[in-house]
PDB file of N, CA and C in Angstrom:
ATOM      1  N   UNK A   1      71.136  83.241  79.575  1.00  0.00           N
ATOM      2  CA  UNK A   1      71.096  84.342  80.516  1.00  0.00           C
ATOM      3  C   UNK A   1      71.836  85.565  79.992  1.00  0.00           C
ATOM      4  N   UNK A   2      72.749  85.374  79.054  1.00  0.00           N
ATOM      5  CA  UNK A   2      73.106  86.723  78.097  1.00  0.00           C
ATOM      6  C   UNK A   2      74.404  87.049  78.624  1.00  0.00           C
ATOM      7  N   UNK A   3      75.230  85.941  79.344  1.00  0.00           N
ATOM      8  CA  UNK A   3      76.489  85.914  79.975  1.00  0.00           C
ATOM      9  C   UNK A   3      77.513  85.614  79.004  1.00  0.00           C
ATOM     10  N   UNK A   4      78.350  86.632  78.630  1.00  0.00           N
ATOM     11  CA  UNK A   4      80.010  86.121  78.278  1.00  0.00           C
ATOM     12  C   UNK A   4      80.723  85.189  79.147  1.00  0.00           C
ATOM     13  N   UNK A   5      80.714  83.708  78.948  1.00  0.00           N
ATOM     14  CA  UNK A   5      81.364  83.379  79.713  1.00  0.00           C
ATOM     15  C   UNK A   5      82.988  82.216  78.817  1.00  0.00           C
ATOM     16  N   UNK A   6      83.884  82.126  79.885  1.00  0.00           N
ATOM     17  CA  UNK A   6      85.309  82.261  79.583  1.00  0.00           C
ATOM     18  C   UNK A   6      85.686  81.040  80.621  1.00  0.00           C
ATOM     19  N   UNK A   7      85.868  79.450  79.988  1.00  0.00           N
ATOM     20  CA  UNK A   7      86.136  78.672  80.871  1.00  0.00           C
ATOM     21  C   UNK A   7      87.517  78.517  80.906  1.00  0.00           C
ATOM     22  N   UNK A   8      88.074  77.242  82.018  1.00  0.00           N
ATOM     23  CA  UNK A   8      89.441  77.534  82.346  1.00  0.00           C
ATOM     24  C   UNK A   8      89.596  75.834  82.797  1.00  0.00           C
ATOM     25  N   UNK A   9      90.612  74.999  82.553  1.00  0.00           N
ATOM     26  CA  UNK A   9      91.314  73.712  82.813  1.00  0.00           C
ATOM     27  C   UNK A   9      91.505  73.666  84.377  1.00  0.00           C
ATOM     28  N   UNK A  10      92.196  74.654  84.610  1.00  0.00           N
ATOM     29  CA  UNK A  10      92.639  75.145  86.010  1.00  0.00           C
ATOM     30  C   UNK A  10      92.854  76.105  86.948  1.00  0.00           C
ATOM     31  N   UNK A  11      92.900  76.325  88.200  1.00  0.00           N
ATOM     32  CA  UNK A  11      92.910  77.482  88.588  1.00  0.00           C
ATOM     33  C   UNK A  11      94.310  78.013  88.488  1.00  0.00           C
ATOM     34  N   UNK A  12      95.604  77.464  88.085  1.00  0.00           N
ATOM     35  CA  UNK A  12      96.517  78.057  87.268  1.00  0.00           C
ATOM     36  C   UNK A  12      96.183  78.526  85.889  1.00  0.00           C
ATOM     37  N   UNK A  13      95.448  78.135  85.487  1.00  0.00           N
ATOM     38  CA  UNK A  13      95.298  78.372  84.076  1.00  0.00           C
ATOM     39  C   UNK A  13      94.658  79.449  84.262  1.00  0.00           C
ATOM     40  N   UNK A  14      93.073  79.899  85.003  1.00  0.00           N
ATOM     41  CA  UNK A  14      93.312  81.166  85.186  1.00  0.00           C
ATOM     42  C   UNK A  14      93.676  82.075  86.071  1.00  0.00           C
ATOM     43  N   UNK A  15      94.685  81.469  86.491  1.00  0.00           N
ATOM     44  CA  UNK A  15      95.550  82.873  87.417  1.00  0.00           C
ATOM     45  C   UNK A  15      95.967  83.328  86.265  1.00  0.00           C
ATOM     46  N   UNK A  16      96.826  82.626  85.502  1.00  0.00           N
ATOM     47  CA  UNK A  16      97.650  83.438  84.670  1.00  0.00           C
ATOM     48  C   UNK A  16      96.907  84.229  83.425  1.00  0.00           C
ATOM     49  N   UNK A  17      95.881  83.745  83.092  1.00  0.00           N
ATOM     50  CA  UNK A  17      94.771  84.714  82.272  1.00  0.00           C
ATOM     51  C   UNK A  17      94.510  86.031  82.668  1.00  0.00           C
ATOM     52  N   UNK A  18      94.455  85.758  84.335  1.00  0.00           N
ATOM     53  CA  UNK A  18      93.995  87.404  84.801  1.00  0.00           C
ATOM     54  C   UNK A  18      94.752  88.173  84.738  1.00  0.00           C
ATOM     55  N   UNK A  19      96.262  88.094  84.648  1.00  0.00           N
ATOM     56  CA  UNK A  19      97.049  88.463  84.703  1.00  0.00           C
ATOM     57  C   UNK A  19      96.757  89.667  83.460  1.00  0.00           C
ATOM     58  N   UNK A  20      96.273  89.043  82.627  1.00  0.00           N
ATOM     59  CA  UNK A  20      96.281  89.451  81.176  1.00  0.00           C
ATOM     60  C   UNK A  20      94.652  90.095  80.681  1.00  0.00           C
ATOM     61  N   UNK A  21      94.057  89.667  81.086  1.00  0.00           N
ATOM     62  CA  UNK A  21      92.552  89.997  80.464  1.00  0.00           C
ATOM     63  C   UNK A  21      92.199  90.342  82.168  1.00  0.00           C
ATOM     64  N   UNK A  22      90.899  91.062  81.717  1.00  0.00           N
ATOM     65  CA  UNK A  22      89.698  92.121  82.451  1.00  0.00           C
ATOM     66  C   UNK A  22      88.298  91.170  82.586  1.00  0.00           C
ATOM     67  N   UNK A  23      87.821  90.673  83.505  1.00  0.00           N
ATOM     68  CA  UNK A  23      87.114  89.626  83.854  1.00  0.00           C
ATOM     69  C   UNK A  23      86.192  90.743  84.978  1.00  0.00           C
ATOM     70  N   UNK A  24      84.598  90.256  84.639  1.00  0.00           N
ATOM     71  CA  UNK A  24      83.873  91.024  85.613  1.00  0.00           C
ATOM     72  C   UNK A  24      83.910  90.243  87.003  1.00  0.00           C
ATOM     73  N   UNK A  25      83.340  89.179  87.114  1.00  0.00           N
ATOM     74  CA  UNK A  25      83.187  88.277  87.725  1.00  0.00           C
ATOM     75  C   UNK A  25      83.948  87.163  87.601  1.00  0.00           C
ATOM     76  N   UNK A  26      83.837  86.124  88.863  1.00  0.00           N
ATOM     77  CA  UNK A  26      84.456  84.996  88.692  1.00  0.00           C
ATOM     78  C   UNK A  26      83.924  83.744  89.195  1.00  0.00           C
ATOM     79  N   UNK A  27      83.548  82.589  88.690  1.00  0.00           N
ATOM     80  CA  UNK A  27      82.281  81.317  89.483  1.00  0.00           C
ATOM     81  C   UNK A  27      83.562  79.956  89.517  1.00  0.00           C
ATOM     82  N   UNK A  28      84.549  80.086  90.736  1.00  0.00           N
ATOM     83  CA  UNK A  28      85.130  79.049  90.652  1.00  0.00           C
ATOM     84  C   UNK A  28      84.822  78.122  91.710  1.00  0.00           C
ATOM     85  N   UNK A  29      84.687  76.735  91.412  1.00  0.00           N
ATOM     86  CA  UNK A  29      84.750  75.432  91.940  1.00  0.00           C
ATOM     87  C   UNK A  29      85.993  75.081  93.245  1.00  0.00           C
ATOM     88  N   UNK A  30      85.605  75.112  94.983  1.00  0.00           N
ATOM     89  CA  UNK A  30      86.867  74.840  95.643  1.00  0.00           C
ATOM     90  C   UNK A  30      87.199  73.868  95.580  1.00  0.00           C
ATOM     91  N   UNK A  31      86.869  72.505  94.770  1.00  0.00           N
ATOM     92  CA  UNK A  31      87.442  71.612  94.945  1.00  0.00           C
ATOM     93  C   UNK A  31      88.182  71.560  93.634  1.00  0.00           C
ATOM     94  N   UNK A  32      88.694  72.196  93.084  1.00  0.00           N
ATOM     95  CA  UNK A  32      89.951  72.259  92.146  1.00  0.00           C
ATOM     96  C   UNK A  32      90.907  71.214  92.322  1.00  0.00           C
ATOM     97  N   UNK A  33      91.899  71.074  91.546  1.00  0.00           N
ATOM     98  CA  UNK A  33      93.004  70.001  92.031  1.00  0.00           C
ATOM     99  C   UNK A  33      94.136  70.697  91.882  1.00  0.00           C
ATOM    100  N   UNK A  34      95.271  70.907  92.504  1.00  0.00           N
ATOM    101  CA  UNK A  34      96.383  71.812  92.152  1.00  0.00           C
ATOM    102  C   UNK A  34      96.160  73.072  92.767  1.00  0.00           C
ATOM    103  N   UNK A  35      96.261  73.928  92.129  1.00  0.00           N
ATOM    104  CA  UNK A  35      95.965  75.370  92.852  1.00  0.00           C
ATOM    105  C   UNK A  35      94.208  74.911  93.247  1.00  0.00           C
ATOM    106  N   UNK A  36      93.861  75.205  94.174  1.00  0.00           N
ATOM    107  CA  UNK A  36      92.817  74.905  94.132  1.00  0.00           C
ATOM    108  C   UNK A  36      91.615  76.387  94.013  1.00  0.00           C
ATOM    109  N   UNK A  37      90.108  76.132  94.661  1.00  0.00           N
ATOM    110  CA  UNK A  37      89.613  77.360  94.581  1.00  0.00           C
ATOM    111  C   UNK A  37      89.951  78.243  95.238  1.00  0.00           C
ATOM    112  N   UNK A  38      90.154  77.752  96.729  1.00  0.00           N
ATOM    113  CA  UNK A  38      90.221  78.749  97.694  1.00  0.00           C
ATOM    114  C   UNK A  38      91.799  79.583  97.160  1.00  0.00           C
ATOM    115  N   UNK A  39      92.678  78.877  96.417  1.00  0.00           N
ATOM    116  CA  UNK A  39      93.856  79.573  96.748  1.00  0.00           C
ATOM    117  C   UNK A  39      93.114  80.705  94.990  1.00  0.00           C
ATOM    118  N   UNK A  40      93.006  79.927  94.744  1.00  0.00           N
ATOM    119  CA  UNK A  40      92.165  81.432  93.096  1.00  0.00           C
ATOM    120  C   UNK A  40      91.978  82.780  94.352  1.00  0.00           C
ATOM    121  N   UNK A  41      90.565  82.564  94.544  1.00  0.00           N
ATOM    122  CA  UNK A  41      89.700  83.290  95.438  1.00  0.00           C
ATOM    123  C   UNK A  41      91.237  84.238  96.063  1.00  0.00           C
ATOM    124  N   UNK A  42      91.998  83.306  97.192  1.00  0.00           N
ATOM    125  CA  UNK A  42      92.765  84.060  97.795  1.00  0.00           C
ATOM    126  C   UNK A  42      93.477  85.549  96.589  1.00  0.00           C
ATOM    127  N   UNK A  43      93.704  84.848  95.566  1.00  0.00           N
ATOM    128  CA  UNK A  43      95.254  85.670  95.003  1.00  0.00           C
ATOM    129  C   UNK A  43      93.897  86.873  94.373  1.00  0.00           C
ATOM    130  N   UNK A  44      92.861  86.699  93.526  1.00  0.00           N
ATOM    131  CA  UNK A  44      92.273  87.585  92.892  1.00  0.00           C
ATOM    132  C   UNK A  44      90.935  88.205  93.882  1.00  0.00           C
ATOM    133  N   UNK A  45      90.379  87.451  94.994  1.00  0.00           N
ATOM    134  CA  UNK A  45      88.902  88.028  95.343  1.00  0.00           C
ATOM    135  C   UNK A  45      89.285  89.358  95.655  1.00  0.00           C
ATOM    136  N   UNK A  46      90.430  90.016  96.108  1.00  0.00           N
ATOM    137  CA  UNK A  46      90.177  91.588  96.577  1.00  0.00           C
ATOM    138  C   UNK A  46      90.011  92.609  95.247  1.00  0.00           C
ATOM    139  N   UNK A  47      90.303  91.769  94.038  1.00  0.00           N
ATOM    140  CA  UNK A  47      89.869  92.790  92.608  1.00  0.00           C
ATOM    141  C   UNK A  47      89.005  92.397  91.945  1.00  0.00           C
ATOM    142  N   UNK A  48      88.552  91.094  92.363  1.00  0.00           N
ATOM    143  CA  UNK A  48      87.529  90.383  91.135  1.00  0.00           C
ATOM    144  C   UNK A  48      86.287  89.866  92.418  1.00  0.00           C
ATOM    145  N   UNK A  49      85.036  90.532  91.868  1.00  0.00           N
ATOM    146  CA  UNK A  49      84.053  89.905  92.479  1.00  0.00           C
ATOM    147  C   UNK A  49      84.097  87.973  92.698  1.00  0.00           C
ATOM    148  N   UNK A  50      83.797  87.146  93.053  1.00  0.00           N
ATOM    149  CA  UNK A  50      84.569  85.428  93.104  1.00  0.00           C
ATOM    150  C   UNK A  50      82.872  85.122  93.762  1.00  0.00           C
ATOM    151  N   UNK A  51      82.653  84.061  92.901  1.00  0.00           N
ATOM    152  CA  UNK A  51      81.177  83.199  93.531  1.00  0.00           C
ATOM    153  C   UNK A  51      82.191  81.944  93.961  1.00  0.00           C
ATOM    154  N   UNK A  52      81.758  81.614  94.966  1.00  0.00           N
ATOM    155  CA  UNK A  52      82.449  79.854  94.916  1.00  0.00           C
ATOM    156  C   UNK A  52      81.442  79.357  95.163  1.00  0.00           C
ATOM    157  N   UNK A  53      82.077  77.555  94.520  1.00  0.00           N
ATOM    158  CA  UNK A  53      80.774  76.834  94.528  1.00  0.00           C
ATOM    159  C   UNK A  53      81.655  75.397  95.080  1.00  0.00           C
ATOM    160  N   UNK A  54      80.590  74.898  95.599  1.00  0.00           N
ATOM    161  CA  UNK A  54      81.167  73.678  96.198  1.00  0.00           C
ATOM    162  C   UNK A  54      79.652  72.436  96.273  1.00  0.00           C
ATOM    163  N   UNK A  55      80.390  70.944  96.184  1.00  0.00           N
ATOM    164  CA  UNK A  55      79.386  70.181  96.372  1.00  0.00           C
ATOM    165  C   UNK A  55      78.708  69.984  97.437  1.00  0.00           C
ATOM    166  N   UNK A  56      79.520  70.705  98.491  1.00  0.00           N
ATOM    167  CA  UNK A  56      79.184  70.366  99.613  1.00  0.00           C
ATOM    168  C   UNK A  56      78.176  71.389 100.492  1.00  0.00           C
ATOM    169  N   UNK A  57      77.533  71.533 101.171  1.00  0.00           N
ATOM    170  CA  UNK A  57      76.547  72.511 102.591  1.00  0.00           C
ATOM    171  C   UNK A  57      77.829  72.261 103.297  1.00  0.00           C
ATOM    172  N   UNK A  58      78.507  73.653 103.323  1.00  0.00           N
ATOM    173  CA  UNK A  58      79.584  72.994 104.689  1.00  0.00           C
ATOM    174  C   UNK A  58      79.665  74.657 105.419  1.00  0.00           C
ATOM    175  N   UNK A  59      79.666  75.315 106.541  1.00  0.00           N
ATOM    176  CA  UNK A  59      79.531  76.642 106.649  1.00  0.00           C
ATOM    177  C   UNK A  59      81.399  76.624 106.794  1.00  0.00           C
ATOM    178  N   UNK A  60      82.334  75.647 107.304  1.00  0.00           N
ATOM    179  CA  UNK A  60      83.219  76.442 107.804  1.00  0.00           C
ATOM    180  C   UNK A  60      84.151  76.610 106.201  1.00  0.00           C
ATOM    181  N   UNK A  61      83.469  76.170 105.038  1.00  0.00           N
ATOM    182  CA  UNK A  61      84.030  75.863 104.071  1.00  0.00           C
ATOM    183  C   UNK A  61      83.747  77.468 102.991  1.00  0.00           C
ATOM    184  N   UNK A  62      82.392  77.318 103.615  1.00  0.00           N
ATOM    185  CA  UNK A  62      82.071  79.148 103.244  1.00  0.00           C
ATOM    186  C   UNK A  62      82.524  79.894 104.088  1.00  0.00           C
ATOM    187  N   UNK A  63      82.391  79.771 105.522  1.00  0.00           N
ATOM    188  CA  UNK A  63      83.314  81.015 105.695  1.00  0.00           C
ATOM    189  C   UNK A  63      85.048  81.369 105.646  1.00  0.00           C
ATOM    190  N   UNK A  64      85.503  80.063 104.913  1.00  0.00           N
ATOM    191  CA  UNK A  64      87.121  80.283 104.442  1.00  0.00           C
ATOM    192  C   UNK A  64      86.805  81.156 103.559  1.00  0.00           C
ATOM    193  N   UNK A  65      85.963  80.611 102.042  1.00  0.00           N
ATOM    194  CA  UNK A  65      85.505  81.499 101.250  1.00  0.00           C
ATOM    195  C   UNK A  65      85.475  82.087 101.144  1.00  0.00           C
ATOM    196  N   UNK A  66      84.181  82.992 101.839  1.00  0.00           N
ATOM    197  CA  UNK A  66      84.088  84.457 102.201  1.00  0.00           C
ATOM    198  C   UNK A  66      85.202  85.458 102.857  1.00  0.00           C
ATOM    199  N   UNK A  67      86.473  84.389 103.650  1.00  0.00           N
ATOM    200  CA  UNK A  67      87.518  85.248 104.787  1.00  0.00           C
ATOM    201  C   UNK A  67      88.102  85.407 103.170  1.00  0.00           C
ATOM    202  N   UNK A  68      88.428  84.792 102.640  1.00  0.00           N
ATOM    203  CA  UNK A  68      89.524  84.969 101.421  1.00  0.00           C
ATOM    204  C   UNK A  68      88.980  85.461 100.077  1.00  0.00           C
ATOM    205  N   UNK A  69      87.647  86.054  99.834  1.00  0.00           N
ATOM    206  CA  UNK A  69      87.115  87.103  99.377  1.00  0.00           C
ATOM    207  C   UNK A  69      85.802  86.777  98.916  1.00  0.00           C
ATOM    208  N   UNK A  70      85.058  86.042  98.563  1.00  0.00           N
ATOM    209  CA  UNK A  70      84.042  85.252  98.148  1.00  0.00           C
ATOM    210  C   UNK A  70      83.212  85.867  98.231  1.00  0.00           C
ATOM    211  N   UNK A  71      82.264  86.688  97.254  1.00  0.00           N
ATOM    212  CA  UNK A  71      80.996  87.350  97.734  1.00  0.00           C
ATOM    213  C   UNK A  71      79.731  86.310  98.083  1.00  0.00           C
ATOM    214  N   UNK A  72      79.945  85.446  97.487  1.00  0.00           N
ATOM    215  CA  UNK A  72      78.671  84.211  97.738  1.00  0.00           C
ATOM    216  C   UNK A  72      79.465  83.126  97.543  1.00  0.00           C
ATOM    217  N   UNK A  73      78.919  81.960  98.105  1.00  0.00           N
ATOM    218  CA  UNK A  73      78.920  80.344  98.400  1.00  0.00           C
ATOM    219  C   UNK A  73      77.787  79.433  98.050  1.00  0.00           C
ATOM    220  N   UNK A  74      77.442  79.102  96.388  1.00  0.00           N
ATOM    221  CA  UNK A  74      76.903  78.217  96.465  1.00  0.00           C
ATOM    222  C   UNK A  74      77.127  76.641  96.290  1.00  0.00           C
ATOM    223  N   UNK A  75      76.303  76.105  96.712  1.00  0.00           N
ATOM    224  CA  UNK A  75      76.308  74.159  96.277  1.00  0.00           C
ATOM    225  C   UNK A  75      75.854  73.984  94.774  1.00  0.00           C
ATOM    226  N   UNK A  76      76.537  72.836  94.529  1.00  0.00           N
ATOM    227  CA  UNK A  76      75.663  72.063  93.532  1.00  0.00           C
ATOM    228  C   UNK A  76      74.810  71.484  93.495  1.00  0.00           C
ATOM    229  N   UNK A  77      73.613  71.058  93.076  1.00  0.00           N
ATOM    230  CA  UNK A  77      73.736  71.981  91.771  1.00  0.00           C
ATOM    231  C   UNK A  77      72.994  73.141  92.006  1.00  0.00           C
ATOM    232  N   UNK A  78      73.532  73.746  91.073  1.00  0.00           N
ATOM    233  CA  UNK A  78      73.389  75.293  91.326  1.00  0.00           C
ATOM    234  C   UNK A  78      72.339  75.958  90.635  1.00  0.00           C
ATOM    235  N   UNK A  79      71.678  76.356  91.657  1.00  0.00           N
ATOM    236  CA  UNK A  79      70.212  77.375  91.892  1.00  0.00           C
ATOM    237  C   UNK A  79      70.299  78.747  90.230  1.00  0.00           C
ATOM    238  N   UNK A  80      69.937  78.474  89.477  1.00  0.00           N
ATOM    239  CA  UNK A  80      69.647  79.242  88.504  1.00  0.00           C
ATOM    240  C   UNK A  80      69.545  80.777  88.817  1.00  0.00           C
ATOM    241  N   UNK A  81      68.564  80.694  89.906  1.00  0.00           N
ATOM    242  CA  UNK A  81      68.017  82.040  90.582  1.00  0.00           C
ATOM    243  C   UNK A  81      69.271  82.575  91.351  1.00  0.00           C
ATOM    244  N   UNK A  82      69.560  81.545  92.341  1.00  0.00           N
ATOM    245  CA  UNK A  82      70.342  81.930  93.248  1.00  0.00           C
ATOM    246  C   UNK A  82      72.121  82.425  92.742  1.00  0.00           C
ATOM    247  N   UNK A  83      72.271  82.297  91.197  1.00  0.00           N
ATOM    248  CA  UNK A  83      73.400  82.087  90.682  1.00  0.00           C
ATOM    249  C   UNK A  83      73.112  83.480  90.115  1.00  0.00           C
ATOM    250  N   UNK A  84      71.999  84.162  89.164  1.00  0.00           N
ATOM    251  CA  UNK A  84      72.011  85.127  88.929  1.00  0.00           C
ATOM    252  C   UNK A  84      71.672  86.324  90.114  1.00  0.00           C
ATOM    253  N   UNK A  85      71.348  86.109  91.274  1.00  0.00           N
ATOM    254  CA  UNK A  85      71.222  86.999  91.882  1.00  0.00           C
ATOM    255  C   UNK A  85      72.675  86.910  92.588  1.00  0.00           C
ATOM    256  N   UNK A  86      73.301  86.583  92.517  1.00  0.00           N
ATOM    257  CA  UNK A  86      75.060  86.412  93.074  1.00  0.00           C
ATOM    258  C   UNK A  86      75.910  87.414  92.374  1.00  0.00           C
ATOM    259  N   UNK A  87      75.600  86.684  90.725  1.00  0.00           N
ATOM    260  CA  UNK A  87      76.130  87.588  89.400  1.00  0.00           C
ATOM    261  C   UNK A  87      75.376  89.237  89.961  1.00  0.00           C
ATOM    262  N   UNK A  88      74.381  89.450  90.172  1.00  0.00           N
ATOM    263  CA  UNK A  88      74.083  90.775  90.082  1.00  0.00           C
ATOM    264  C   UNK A  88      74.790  91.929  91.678  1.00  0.00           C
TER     265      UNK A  88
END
């Protein structure tokens, strides 16, 4: 799809990246372990566009998401289409 993309161990691992580097976007997983997604989303979605993705269809799980900055909420597995029209 012609994407730079920049993976990460954890959502500590990239908090502290952003800190440092310029990231357009962001496609993190809420079921993280440790910091999890939602708390990513929380600290960066008001500067960094944030897709979250989850295994689950759950709405009250997207609309935490979305309250804590999330421009989109998708499931796994994840819609090709529906992933680049998120990115755009």
């Amino acid at each position: 799809m012609g994407l730079r993309v920049v993976t990460f161990q954890s959502g500590g691992d990239f908090l502290r990246a952003a800190e440092q580097t310029s990231f357009d976007c962001m496609l993190v997983d809420l079921g993280l372990p440790g910091v999890t997604g939602l708390d990513v989303i929380r600290e960066v979605g008001a500067r960094l566009p944030c897709i979250a993705i989850s295994g689950r269809l759950d709405d009250d799980i997207d609309g935490a998401a979305r309250r804590a900055g999330a421009c989109a909420y998708l499931t796994k597995p994840i819609d090709a289409s529906a992933f680049m029209a998120s990115v755009q």
